[in-house]
Protein backbone atom coordinates (compact mmCIF):
# COMPACT_ATOMS: atom_id res chain seq x y z
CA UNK A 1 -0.35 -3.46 -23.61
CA UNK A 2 3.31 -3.20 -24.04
CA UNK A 3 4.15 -2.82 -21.04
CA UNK A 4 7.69 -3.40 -19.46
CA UNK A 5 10.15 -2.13 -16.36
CA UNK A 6 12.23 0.92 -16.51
CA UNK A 7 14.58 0.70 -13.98
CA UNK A 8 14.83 3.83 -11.39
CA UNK A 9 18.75 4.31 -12.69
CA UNK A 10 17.37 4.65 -16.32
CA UNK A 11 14.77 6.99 -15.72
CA UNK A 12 17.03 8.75 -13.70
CA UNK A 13 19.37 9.32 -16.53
CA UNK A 14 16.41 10.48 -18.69
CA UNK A 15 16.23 13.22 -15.87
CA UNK A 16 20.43 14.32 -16.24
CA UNK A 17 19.92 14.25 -20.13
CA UNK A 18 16.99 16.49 -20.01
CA UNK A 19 19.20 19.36 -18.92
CA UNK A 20 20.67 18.92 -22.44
CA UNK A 21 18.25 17.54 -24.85
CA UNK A 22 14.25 17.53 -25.77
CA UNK A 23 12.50 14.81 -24.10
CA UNK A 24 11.73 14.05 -27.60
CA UNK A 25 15.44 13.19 -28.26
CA UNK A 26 15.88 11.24 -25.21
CA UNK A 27 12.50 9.39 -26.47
CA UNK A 28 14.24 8.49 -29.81
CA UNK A 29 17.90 8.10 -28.46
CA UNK A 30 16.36 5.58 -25.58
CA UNK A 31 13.72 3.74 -27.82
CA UNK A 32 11.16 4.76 -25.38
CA UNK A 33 7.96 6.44 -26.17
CA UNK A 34 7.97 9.98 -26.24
CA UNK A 35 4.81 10.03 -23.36
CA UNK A 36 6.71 7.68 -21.16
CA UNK A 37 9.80 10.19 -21.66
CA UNK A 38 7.34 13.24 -20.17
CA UNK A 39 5.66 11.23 -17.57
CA UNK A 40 9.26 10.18 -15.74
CA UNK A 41 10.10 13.97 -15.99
CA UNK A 42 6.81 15.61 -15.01
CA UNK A 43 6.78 13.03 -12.15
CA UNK A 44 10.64 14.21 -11.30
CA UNK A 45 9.88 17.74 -11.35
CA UNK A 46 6.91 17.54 -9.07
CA UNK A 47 7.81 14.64 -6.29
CA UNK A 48 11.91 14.95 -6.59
CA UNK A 49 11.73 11.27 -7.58
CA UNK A 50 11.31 9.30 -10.58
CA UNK A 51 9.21 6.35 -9.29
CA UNK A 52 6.03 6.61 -7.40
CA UNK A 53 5.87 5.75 -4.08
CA UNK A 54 3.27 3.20 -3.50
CA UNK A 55 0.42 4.47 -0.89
CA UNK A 56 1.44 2.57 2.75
CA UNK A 57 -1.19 3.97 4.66
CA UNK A 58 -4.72 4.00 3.14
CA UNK A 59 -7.71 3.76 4.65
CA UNK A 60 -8.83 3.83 8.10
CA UNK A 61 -6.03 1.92 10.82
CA UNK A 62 -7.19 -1.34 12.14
CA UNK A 63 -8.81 -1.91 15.39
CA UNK A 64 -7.92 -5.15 16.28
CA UNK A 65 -4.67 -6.61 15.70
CA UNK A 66 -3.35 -9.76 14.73
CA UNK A 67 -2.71 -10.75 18.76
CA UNK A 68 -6.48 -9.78 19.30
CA UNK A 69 -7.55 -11.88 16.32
CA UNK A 70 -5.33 -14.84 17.83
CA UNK A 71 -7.33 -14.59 21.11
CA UNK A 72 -10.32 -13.90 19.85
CA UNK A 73 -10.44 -17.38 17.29
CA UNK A 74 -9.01 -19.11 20.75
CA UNK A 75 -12.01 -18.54 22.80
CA UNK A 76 -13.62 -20.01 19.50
CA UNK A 77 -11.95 -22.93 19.65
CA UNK A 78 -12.10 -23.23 22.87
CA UNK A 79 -15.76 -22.65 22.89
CA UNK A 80 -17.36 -23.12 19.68
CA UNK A 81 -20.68 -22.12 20.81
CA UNK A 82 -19.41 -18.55 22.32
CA UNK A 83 -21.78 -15.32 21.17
CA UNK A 84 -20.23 -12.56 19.59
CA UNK A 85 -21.36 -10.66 22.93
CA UNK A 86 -19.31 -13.07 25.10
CA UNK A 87 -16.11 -12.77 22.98
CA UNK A 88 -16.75 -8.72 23.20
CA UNK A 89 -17.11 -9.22 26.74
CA UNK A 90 -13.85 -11.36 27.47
CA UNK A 91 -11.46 -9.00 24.93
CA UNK A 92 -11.98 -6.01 26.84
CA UNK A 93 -11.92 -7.24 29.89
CA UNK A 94 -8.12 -9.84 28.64
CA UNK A 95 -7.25 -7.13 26.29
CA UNK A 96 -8.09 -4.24 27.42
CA UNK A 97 -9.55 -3.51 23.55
CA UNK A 98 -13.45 -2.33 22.96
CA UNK A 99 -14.74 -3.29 19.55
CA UNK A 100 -18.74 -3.41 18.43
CA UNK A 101 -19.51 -7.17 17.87
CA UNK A 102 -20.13 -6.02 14.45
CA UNK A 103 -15.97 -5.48 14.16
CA UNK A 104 -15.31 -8.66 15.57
CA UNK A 105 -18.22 -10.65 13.34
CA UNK A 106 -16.36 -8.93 10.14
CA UNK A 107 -13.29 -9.72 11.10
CA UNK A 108 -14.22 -13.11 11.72
């Protein structure tokens, strides 16, 4: 595609000269396509904002974290022959954090 960046002052702008002209004028006095024109505007009207804001928080939260990661691959190390039962086991009872050992065989 033909894709390119449209910086957040530009779009902006399209947004002030909207209160004066068609977004087909601002598509023709901008060199911008006419749909990219609408899309910046609808997107203005219904957020307040001209860019989307990306999605920070998607999905279910983590269980373990990167410190309970750290430990458990250091009880690997230090025992390479450890079952997933044993390093279960030793995080709650060091970490104080209960996860199935089917969370800590995916995460591992």
């Amino acid at each position: 595609g033909n894709r390119r960046h449209i910086p957040e002052a530009v779009k902006q702008q399209w947004v002030t000269m909207s209160t004066l002209m068609s977004s087909r004028e601002i598509a023709q006095a901008t060199g911008t396509s006419h749909r990219t024109v609408n899309r910046v505007l609808r997107l203005s009207r219904l957020t307040g904002s001209v860019v989307k804001k990306p999605c920070t928080a998607s999905g279910h939260p983590r269980t373990l974290t990167a410190h309970d990661v750290q430990y458990l691959l250091s009880c690997i190390r230090h025992s390479p022959d450890i079952y997933l039962s044993e390093l279960q086991y030793h995080l709650e009872k060091t970490r104080g954090v209960y996860v199935s050992t089917c969370t800590i065989q995916r995460t591992l």
